[in-house]
Protein backbone atom coordinates (compact mmCIF):
# COMPACT_ATOMS: atom_id res chain seq x y z
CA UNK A 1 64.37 61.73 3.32
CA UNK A 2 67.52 63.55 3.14
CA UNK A 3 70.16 64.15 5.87
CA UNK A 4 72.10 67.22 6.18
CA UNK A 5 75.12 67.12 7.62
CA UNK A 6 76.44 69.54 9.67
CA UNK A 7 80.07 70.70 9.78
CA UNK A 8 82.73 71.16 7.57
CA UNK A 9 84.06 69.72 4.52
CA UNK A 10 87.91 69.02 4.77
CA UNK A 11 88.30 70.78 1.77
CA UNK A 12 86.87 73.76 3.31
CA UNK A 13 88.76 73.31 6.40
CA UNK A 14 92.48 72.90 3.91
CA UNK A 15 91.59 76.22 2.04
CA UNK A 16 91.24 78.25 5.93
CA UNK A 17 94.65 76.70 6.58
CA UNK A 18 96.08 77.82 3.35
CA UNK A 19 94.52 81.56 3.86
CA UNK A 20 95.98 81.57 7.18
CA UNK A 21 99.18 80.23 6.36
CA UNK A 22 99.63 83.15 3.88
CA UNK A 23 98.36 85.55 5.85
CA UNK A 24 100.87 84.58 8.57
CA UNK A 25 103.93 84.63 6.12
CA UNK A 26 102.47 88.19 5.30
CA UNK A 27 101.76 89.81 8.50
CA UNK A 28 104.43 88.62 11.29
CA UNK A 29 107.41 89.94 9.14
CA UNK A 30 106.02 93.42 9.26
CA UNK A 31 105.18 93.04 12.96
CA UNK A 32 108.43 92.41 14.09
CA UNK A 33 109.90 94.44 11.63
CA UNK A 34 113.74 94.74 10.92
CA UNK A 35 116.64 93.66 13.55
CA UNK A 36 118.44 96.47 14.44
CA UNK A 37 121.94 94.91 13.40
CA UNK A 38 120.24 94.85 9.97
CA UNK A 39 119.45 98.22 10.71
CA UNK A 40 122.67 99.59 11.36
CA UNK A 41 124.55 97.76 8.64
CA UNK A 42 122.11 100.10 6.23
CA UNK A 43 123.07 102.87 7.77
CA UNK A 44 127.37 102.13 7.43
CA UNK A 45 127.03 101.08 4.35
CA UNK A 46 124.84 104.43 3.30
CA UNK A 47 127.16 106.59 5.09
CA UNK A 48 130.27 105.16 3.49
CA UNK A 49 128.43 105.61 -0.41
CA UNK A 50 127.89 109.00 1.10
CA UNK A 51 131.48 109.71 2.29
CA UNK A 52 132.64 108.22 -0.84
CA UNK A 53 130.43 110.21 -3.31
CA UNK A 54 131.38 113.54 -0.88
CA UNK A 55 135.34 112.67 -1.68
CA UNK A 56 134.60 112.10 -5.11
CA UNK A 57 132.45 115.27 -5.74
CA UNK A 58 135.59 117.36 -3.80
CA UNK A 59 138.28 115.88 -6.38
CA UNK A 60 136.41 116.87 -9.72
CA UNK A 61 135.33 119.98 -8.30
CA UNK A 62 138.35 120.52 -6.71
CA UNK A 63 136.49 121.63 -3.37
CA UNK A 64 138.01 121.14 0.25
CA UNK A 65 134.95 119.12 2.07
CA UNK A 66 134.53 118.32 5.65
CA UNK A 67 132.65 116.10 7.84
CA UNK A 68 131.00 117.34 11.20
CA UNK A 69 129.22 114.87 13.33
CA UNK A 70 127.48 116.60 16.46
CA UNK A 71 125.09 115.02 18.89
CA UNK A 72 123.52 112.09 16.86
CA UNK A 73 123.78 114.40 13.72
CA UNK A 74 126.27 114.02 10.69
CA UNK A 75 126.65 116.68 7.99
CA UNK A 76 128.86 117.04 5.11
CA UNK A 77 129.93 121.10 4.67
CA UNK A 78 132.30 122.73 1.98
CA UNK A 79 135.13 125.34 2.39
CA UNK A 80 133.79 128.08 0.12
CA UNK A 81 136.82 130.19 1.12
CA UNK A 82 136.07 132.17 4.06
CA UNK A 83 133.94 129.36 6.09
CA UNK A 84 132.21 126.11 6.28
CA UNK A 85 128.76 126.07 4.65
CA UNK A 86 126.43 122.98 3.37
CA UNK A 87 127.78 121.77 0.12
CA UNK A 88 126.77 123.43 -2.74
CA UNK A 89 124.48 122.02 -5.48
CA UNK A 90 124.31 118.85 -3.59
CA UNK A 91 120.49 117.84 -1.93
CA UNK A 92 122.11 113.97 -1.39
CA UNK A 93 124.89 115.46 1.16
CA UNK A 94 122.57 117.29 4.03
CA UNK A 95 122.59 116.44 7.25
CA UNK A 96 121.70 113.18 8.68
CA UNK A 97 119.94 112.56 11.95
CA UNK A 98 119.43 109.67 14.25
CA UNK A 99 116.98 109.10 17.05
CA UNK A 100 117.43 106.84 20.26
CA UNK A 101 118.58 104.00 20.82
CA UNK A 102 120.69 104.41 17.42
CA UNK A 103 123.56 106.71 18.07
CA UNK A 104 127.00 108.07 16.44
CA UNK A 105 129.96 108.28 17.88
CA UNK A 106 133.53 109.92 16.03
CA UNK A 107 136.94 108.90 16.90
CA UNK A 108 139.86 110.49 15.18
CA UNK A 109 143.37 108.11 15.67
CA UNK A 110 140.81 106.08 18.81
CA UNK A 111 141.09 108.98 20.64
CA UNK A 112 137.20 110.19 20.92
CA UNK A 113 136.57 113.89 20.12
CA UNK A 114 136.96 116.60 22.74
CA UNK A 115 133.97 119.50 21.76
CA UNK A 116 136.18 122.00 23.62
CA UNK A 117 139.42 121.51 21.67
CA UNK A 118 137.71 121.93 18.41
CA UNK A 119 136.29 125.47 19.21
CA UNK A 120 138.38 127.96 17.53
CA UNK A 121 139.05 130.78 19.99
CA UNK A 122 136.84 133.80 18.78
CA UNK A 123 138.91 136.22 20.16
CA UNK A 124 141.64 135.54 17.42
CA UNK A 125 138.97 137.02 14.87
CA UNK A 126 138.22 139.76 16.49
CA UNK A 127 140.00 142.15 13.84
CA UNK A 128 137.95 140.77 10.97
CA UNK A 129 134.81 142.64 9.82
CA UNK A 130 131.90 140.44 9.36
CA UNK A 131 130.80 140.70 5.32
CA UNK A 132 126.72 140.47 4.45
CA UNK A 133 127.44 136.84 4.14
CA UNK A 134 128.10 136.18 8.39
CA UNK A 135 125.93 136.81 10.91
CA UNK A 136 127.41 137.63 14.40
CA UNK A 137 125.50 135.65 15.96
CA UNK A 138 125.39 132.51 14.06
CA UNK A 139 127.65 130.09 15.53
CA UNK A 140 130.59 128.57 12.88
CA UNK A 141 130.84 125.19 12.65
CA UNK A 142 133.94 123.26 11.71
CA UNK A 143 134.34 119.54 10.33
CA UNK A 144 136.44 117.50 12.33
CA UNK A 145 137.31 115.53 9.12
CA UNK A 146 138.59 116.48 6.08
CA UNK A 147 137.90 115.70 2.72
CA UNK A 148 140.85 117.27 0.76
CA UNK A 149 140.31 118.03 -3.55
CA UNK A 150 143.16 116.15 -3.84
CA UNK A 151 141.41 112.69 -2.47
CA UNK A 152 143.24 112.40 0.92
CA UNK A 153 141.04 112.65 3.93
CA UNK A 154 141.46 112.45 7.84
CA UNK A 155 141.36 108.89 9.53
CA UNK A 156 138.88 108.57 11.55
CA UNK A 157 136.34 106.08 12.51
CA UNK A 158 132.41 106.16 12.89
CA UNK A 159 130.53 104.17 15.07
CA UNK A 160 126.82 103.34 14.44
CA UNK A 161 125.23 102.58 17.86
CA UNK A 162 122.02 100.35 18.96
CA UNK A 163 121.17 100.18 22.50
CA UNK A 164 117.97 100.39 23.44
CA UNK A 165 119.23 99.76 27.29
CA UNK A 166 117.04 96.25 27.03
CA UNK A 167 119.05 94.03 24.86
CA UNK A 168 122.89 94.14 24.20
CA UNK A 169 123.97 96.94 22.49
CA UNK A 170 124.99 96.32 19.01
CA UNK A 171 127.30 98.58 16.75
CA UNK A 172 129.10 99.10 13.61
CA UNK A 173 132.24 100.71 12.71
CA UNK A 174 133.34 102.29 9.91
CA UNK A 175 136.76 103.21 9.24
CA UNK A 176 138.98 105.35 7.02
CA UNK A 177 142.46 105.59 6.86
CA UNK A 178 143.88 108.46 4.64
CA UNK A 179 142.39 107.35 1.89
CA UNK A 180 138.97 105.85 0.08
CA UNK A 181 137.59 103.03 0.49
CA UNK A 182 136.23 103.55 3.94
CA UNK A 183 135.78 99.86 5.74
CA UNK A 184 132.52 98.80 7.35
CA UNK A 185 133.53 96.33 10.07
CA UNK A 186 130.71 94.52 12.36
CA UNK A 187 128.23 93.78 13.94
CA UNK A 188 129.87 93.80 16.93
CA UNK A 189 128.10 93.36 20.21
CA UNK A 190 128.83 95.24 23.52
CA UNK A 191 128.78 92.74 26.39
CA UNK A 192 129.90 95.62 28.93
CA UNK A 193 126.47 97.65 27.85
């Protein structure tokens, strides 16, 4: 007569472990998904390849290109002679977007921008007939930094902003004197909040 043991072999027991162990090494990384400081270095770097394909593009086509960064938003737009428009033949330079808690924030010589100053008084245009092209009631929007054709461009720095109001706030900054390469600096980490 025959017993049968009950239970499990420790082979059986090593190959669960091994399952598990790989599921583990699969699953938690795309739980937690990625740190926000890894985060916002992707999204420097990506906006100074950007910037420096924008300056590029404006020397060999000899275009006057501007950036204009407006709540959480940054778009590159071209001077086609009579105002600013989104730059031509160009799907890679459209506007950018970020959602909370990542933010932008523009700086021209560490002074931060004033949205009041950089209104052009309408009243000074009041002369000019509107062509087919403008619509009266379509606000004009200006870059606060220029991208010259002949490769000079406005110093400025761009901050790329994490704070979810929970943790410390972390932040890049990229900089640009008056000329290419722009420097991504950071992470840097607000102890202040």
């Amino acid at each position: 007569m025959s017993r049968r043991v009950k239970g499990f072999t420790l082979l059986e027991i090593m190959l669960v472990l091994v399952v598990l162990g790989m599921m583990y090494t699969a699953v938690i990384p795309n739980i937690r998904g990625t740190e926000p400081a890894d985060e916002l270095e992707k999204h420097s770097h990506t906006f100074a390849e950007l910037f420096s394909l924008a300056s590029e593009y404006a020397l060999l086509n000899n275009l006057e290109l501007g950036l204009h960064v407006e709540d959480n938003v940054y778009r590159f737009l071209a001077f086609d002679g009579t105002r600013w428009v989104p730059v031509p033949d160009q799907d890679i330079l459209t506007e950018v977007a970020f959602d909370e808690p990542f933010a932008i924030e523009l700086s021209l010589d560490d002074l931060p921008i004033d949205e009041d100053a950089m209104q052009v008084n309408q009243s000074m245009f009041e002369d000019f007939e509107y062509d087919e092209g403008f619509k009266e009631d379509e606000e004009p929007v200006y870059p606060q930094v220029f991208i010259l054709s002949g490769g000079d461009i406005t110093p400025f720095k761009l901050t790329f902003i994490y704070d979810d109001n929970y943790d410390i706030p972390v932040f890049y900054e990229v900089l640009a004197e008056y000329t290419l390469p722009l420097k991504v600096e950071g992470p840097f980490e607000d102890e202040q909040g």
